[in-house]
Protein backbone atom coordinates (compact mmCIF):
# COMPACT_ATOMS: atom_id res chain seq x y z
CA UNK A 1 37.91 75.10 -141.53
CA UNK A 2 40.15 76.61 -144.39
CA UNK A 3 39.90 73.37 -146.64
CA UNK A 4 35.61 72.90 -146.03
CA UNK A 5 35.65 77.05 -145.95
CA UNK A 6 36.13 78.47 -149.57
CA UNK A 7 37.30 81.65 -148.73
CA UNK A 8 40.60 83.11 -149.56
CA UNK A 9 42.73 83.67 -147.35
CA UNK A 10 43.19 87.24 -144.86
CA UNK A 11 46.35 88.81 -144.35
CA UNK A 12 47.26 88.89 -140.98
CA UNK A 13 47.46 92.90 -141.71
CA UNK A 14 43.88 92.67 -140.76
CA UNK A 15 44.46 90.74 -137.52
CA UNK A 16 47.01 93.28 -136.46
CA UNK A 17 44.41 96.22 -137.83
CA UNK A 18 42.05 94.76 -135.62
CA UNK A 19 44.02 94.40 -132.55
CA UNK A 20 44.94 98.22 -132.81
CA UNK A 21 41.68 99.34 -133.27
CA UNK A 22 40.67 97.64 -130.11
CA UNK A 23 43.55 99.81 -128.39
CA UNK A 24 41.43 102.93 -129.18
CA UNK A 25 40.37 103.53 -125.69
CA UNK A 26 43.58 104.28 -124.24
CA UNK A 27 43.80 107.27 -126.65
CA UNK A 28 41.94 110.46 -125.81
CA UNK A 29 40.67 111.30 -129.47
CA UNK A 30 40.21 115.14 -131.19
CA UNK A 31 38.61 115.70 -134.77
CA UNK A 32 41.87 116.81 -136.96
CA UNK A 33 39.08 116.91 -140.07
CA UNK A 34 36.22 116.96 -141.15
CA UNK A 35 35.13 115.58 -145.00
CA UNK A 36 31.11 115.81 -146.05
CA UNK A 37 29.94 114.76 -142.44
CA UNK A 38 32.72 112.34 -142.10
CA UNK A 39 35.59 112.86 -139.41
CA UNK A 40 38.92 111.97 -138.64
CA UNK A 41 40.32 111.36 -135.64
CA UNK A 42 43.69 111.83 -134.45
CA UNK A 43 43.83 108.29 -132.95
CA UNK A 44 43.08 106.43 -136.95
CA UNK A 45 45.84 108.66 -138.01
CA UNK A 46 48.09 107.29 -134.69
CA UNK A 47 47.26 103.52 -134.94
CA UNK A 48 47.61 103.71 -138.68
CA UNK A 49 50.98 104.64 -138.08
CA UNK A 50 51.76 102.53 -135.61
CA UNK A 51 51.10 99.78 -137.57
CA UNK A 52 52.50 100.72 -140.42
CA UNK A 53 55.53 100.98 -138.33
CA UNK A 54 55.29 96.95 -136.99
CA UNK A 55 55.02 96.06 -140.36
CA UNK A 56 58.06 97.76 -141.74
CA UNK A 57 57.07 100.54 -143.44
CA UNK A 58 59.36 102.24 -146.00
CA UNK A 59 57.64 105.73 -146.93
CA UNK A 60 60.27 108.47 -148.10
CA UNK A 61 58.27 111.49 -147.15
CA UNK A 62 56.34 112.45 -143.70
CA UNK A 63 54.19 108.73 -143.04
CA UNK A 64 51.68 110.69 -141.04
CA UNK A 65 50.82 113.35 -143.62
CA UNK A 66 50.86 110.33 -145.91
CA UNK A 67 48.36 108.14 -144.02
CA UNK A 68 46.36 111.47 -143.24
CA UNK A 69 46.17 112.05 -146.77
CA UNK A 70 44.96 108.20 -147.48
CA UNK A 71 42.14 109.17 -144.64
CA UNK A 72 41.11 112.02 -146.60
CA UNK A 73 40.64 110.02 -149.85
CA UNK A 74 38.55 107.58 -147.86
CA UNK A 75 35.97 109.90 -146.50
CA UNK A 76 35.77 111.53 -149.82
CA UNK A 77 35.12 108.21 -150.96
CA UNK A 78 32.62 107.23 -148.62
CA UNK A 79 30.57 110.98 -148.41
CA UNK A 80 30.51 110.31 -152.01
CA UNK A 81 28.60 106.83 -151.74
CA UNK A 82 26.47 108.33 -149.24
CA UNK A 83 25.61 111.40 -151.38
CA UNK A 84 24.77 108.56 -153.93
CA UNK A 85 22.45 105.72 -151.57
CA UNK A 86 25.65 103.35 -152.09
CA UNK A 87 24.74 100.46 -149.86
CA UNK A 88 25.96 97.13 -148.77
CA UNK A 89 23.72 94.83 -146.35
CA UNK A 90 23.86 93.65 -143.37
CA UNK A 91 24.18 90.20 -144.51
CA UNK A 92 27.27 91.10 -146.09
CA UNK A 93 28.95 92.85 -143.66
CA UNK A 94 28.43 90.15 -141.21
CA UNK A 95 29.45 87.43 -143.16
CA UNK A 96 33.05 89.42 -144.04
CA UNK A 97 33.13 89.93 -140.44
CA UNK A 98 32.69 86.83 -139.18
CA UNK A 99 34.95 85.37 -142.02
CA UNK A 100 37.13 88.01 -140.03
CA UNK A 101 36.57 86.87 -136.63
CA UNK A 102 37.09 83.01 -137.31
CA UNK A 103 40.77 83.79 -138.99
CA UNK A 104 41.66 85.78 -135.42
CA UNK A 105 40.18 82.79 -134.00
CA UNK A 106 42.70 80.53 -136.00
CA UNK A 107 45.59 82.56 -135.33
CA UNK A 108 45.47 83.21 -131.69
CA UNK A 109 43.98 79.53 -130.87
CA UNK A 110 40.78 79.98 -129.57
CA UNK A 111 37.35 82.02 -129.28
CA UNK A 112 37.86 81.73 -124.91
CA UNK A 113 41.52 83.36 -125.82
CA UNK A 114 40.33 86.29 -128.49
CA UNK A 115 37.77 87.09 -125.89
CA UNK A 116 40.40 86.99 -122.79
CA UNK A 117 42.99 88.99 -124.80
CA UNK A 118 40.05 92.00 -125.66
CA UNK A 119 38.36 91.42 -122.06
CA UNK A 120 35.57 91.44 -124.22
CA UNK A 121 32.62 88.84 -125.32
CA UNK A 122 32.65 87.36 -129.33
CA UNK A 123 29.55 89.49 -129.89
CA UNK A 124 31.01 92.72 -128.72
CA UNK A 125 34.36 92.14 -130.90
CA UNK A 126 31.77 91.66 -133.66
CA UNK A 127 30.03 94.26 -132.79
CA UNK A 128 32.97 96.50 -132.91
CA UNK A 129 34.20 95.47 -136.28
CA UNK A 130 30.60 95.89 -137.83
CA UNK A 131 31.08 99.64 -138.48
CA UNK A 132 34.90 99.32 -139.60
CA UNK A 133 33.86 96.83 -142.01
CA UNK A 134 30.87 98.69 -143.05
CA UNK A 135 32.95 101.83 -144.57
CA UNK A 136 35.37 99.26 -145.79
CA UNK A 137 33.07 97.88 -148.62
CA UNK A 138 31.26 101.41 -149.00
CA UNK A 139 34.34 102.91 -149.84
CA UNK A 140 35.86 100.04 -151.93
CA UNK A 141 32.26 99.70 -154.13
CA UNK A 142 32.36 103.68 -154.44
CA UNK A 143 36.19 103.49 -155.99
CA UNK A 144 34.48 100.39 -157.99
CA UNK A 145 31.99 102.46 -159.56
CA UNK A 146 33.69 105.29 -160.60
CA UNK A 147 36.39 103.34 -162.27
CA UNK A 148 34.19 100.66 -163.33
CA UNK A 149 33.91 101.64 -167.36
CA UNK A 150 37.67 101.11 -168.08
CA UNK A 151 38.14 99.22 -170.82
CA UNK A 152 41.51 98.93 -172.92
CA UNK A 153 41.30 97.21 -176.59
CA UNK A 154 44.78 94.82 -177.65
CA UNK A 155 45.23 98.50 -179.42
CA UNK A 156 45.35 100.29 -176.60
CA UNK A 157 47.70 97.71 -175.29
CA UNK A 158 50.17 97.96 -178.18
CA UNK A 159 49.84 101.65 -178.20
CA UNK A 160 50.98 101.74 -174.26
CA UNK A 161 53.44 99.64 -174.84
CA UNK A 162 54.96 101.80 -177.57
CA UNK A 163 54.90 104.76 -176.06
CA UNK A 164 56.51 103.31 -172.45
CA UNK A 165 59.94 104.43 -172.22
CA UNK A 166 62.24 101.25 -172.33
CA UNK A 167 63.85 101.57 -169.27
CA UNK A 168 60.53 101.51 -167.59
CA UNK A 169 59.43 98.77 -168.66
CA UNK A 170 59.09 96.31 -165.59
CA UNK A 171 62.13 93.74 -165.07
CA UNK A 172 60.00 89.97 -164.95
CA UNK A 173 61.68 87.01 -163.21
CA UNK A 174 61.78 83.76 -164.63
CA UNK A 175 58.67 82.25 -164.89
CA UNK A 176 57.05 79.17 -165.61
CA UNK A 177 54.23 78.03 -167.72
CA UNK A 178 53.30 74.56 -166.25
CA UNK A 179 50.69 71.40 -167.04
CA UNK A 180 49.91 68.65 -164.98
CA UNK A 181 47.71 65.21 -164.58
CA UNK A 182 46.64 64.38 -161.26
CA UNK A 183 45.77 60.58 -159.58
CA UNK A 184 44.37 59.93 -156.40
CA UNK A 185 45.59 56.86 -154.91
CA UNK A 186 41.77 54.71 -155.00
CA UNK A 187 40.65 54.13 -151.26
CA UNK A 188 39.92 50.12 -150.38
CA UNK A 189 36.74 49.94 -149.85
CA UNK A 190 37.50 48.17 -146.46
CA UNK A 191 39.03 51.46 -145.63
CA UNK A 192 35.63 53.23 -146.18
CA UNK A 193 33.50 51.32 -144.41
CA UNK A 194 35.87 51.26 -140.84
CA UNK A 195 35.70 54.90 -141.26
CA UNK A 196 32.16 55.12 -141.43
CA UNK A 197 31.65 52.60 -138.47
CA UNK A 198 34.16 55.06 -136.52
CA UNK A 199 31.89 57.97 -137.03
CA UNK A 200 28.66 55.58 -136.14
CA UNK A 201 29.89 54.48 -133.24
CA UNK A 202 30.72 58.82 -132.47
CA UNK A 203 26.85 59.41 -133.84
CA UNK A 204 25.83 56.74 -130.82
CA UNK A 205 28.31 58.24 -128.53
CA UNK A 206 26.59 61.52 -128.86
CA UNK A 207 23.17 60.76 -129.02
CA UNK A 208 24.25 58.69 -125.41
CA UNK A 209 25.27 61.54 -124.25
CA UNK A 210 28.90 62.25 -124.83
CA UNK A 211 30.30 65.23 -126.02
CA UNK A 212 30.29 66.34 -129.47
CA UNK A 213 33.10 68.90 -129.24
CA UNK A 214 35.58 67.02 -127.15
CA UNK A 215 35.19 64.02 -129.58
CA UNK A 216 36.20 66.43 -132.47
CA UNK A 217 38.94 67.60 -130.33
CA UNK A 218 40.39 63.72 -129.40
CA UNK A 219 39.61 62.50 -133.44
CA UNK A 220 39.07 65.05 -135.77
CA UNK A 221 41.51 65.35 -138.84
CA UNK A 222 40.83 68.89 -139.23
CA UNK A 223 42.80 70.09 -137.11
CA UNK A 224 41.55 73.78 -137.54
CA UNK A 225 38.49 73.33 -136.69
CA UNK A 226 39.00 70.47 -134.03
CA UNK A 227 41.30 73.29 -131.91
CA UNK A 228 37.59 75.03 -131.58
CA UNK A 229 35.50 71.57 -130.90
CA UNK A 230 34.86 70.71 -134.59
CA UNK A 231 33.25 74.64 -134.65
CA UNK A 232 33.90 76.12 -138.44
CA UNK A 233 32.23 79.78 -137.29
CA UNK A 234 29.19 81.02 -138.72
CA UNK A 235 29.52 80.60 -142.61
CA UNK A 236 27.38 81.35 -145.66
CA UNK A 237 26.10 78.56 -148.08
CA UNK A 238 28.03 79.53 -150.69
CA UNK A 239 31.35 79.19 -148.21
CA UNK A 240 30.46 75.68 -148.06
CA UNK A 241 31.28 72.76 -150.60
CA UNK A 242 27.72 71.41 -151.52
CA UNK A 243 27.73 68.33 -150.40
CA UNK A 244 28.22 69.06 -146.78
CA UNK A 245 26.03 73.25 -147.23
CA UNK A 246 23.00 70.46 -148.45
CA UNK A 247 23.12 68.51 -145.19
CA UNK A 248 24.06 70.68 -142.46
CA UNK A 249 21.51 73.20 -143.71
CA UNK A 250 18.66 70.88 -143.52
CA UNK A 251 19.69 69.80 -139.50
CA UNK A 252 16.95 71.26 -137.51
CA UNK A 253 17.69 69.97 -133.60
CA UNK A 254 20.67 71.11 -132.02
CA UNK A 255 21.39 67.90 -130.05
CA UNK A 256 20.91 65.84 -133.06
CA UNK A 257 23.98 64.64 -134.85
CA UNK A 258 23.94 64.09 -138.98
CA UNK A 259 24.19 61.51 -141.23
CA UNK A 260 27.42 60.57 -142.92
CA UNK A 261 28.25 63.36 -145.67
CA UNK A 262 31.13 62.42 -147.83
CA UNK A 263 32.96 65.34 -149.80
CA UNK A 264 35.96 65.48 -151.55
CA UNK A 265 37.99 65.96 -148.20
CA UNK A 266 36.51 62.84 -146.77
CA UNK A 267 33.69 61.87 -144.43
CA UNK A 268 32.23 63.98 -141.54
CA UNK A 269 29.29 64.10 -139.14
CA UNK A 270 27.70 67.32 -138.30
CA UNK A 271 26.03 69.19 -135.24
CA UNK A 272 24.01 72.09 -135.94
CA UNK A 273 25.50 75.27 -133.39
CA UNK A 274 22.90 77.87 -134.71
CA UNK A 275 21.34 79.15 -138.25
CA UNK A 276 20.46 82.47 -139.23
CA UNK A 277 18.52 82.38 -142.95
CA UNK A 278 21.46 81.36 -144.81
CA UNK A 279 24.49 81.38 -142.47
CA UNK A 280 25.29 79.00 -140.41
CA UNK A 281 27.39 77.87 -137.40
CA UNK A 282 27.83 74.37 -136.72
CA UNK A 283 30.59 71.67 -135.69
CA UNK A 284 32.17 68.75 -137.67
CA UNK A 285 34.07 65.55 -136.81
CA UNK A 286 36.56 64.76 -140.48
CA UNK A 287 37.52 61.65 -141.11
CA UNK A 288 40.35 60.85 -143.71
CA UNK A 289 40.52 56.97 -145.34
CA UNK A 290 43.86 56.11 -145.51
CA UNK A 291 45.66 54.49 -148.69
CA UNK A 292 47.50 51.91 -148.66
CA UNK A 293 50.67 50.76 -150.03
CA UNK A 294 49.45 48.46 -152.60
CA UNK A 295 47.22 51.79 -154.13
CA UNK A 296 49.87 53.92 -154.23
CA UNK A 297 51.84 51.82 -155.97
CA UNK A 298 48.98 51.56 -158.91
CA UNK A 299 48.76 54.92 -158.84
CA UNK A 300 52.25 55.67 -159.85
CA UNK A 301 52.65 52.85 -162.11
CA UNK A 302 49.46 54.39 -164.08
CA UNK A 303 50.92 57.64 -163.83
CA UNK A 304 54.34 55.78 -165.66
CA UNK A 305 52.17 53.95 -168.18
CA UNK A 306 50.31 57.68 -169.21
CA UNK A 307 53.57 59.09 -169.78
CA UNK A 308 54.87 56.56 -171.67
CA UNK A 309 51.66 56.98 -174.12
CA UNK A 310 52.75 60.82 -173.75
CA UNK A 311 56.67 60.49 -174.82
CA UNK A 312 56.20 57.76 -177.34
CA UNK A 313 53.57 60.26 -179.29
CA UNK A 314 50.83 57.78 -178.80
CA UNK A 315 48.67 60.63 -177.24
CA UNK A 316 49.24 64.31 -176.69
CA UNK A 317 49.61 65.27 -172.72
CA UNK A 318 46.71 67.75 -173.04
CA UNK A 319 44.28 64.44 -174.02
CA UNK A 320 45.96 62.17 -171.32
CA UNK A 321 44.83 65.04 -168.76
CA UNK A 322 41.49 65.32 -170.52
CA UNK A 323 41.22 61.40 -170.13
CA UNK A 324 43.13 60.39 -167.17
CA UNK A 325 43.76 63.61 -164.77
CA UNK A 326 41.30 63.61 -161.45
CA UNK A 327 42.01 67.10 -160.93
CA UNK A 328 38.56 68.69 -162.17
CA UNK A 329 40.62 72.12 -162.22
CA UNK A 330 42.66 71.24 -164.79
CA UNK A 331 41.79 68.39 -167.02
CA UNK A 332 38.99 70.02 -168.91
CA UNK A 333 41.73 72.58 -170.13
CA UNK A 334 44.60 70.21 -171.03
CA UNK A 335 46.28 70.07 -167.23
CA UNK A 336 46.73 74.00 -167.05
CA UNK A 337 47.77 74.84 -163.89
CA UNK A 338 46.62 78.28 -162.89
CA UNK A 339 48.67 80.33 -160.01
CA UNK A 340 45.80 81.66 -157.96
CA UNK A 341 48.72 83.66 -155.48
CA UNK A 342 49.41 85.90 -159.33
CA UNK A 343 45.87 86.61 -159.86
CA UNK A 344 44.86 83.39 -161.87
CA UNK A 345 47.71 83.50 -164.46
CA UNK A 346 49.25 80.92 -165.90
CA UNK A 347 52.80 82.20 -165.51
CA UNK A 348 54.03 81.14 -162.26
CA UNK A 349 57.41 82.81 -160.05
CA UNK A 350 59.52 80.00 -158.91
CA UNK A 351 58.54 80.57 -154.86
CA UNK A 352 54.80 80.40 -156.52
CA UNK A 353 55.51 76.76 -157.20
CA UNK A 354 54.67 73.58 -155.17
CA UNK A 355 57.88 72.13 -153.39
CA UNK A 356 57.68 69.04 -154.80
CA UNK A 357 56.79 70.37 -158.15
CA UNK A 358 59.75 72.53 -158.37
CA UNK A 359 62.40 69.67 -157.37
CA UNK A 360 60.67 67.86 -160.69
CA UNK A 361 61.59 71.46 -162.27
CA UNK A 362 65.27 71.23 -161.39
CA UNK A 363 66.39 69.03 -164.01
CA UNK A 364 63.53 70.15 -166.81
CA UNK A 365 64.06 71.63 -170.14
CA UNK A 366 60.86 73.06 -172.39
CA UNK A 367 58.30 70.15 -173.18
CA UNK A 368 59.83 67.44 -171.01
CA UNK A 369 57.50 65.56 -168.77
CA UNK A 370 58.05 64.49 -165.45
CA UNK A 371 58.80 61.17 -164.03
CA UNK A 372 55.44 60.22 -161.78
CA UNK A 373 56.33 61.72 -158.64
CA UNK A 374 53.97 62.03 -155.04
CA UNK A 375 52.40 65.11 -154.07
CA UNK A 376 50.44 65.86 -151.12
CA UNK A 377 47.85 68.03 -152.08
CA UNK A 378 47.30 70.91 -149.34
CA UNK A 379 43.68 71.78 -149.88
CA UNK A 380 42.18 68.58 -149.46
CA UNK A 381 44.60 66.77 -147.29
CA UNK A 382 45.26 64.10 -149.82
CA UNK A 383 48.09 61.85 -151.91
CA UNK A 384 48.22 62.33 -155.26
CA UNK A 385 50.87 61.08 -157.90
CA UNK A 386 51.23 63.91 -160.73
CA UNK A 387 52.88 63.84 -164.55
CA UNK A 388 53.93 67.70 -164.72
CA UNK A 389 55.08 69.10 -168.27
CA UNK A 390 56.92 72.41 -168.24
CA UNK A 391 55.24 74.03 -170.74
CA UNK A 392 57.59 77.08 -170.78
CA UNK A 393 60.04 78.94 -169.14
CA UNK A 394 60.61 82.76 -169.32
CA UNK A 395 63.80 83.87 -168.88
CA UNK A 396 64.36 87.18 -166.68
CA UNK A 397 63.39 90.33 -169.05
CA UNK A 398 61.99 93.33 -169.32
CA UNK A 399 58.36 93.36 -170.44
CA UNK A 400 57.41 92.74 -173.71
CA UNK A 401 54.14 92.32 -175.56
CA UNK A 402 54.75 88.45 -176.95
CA UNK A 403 55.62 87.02 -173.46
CA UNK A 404 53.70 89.41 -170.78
CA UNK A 405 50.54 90.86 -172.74
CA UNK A 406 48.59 89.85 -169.89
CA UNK A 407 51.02 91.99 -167.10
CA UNK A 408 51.03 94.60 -169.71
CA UNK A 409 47.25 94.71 -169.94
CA UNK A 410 47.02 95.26 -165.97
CA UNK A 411 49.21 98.17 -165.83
CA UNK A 412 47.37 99.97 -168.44
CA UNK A 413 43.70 99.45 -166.57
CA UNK A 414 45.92 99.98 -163.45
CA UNK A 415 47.35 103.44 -164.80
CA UNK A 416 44.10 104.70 -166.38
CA UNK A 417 41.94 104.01 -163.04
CA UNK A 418 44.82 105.90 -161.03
CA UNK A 419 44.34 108.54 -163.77
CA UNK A 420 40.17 108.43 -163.36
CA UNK A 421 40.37 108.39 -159.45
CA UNK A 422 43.07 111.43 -159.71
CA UNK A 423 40.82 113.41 -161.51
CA UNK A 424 37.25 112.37 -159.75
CA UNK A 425 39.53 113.35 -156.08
CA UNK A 426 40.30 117.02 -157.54
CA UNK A 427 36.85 117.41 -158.99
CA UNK A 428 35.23 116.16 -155.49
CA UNK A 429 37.76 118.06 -153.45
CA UNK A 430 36.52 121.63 -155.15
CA UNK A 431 32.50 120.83 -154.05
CA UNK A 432 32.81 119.07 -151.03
CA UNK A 433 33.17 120.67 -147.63
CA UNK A 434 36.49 120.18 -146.20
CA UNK A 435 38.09 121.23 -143.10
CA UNK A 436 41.18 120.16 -141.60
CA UNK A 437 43.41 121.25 -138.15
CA UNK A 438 45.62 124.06 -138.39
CA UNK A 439 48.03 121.66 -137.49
CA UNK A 440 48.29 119.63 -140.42
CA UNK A 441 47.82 121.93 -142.84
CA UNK A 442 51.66 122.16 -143.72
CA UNK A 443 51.55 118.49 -144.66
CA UNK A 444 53.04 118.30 -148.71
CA UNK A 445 49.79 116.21 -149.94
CA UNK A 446 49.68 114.89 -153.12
CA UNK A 447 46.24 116.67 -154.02
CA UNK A 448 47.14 120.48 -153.33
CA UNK A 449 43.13 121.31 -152.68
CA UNK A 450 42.28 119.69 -149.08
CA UNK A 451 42.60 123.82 -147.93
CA UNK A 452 39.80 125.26 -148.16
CA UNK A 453 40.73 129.18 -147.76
């Protein structure tokens, strides 16, 4: 379930990766190289392309060649990590692969209709992916390591900046720099204990015999998960919020149902599926108290009173979020919001922004406050009334050290990586062996030494 889960997000690149890889069979396959003891086959280089092809792909020069060239790189990459005993465990390939498997599972519907569509069994798809995956974080922990000790100093910074020609300077779009105090409506506690007598009266349902899976299906508000029978997948600890990792790691027989476990996304039952050391796959029932009208309205009518405090100068709006926010994100650093889609910035793009944050925005100058306004809040599934301050706004510009350090900081360990992994290719290139098809040798590669005379 994405909002128990704490993972981020896949790309559905990977689903579409995966669905062409699985295609393989219909392609009869030849070696077109050979890097270290790594090949290549003619059917990566084919599927690569036609993906990149479904996916739009805008590349000026040959694609192929391109994507060939990309191949090469990788099994340099990866002879390299085996040359030095570069390893990743099992336990981590499995759980990014079956992180992997439950997001097919979420897009195409169900685990019956990923195995119909592959004519294969779950474990065989996993199976399948293991290797892929494998080389994946080999390769990825090899570029890691050899571009690990770059470093740049606020010098460095300034000098890059200096010596960038102006007109290539990145153009940034207006961006905002917001802060923001969070309520959640409070639950009647009459609320609480009908939802807990629902999910009693499912715990005595299933320990009579019914169903544990179609009751998730009929009642769960996870509607993820409850598309699969309340099954979240097999998950790591550390993928679960503690308060539900603690009990459904501790359930022991598979027809036994849990006690209540409440978490911040509201109260569940669990059933244990299967555990292996510290992963685990197991179904859930969620169960949301509702709020009503009357707590809504105190929670925007506290919301009005802190802001009142906040434009009559009684207290600043970064100790109103400290005292009064419920967002334990944000308060502790005076109702920052951070824009986790921009890498964890605090500079947000206006399609970064919340809908109902940016309607608040419309009508906003620098250091204004919002009226209290309601906000669903996506993760958890719950109300909340908000006070957001707009902190600052950025105009559209071309880069410049005062307002974008931070961007200017990540092209410089951006460019001097490129520059380390440029010259760690050409020196690997010269001592590795290396042997590609006649027919792709007139290819226009980037790195002139793949041929080997």
């Amino acid at each position: 379930m994405h909002k128990i889960i704490q993972i981020s997000t896949l790309s559905l690149f990977l689903l579409f990766s995966f669905i062409s890889i699985q295609a393989q069979d219909n392609i009869i396959d030849e070696v077109i190289a050979v890097v270290g003891d790594n090949a290549i086959l003619k059917s990566d280089i084919e599927h690569q392309y036609e993906q990149a092809l479904v996916e739009g792909a805008n590349f000026s020069g040959d694609l192929k060649c391109h994507l060939f060239e990309q191949a090469l790189i990788s099994k340099l990459l990866l002879n390299q990590a085996e040359l030095d005993s570069i390893e990743v465990s099992e336990n981590e390939v499995v759980n990014s692969v079956d992180q992997r498997i439950n997001y097919f599972i979420s897009q195409i519907g169900s685990k019956e209709k990923l195995e119909e569509y592959f004519n294969k069994s779950l474990l065989q798809i996993k199976r399948d992916q293991m290797e892929m995956v494998r080389i994946q974080m080999l390769t990825q922990r090899m570029q890691g390591q050899i571009t690990q000790d770059i470093k740049v100093t606020p010098a460095d910074i300034r000098g890059y900046y200096r010596n960038l020609p102006k007109d290539s300077l990145p153009m940034v779009p207006t961006q905002y720099e917001l802060q923001q105090i969070v309520a959640y409506p409070k639950v009647d506690q009459k609320e609480i204990d009908r939802v807990k007598a629902q999910l009693r009266d499912f715990q005595k349902q299933i320990n009579e015999g019914r169903d544990f899976a179609t009751l998730a299906v009929l009642y769960s508000e996870d509607k993820e998960s409850a598309k699969r029978g309340g099954e979240l997948g097999w998950i790591a600890r550390s993928g679960l919020v503690p308060e539900f990792a603690s009990v459904a790691f501790n359930l022991q027989d598979k027809k036994k149902v849990s006690k209540i476990v409440e978490t911040e996304f509201g109260f569940h039952i669990i059933q244990l599926i299967d555990r292996k050391g510290e992963r685990i796959n197991c179904r859930h029932i969620l169960i949301k108290p509702k709020v009503n009208d009357k707590a809504r309205k105190e929670a925007e009518a506290s919301m009005d009173t802190i802001r009142g405090l906040i434009t009559d100068g009684t207290i600043s709006f970064e100790e109103a979020a400290l005292r009064f926010s419920m967002d334990k994100d944000s308060r502790t650093s005076g109702g920052q919001m951070v824009n986790q889609q921009g890498g964890g910035t605090s500079k947000f793009e206006i399609g970064q922004i919340p809908v109902a944050i940016n309607k608040q925005l419309q009508n906003m100058e620098e250091g204004d406050v919002s009226e209290p306004f309601f906000m669903l809040d996506d993760r958890k599934g719950k109300e909340t009334y908000r006070l957001v301050k707009l902190k600052r706004k950025n105009e559209p510009h071309r880069a410049n050290l005062k307002d974008d350090y931070q961007l200017l900081q990540i092209m410089l360990e951006e460019s001097l990586k490129q520059e380390t992994l440029d010259k760690w290719i050409k020196e690997k290139q010269a001592e590795t062996y290396i042997t590609i098809d006649k027919s792709w040798v007139n290819c226009d590669f980037k790195y002139d030494n793949w041929i080997k005379e």
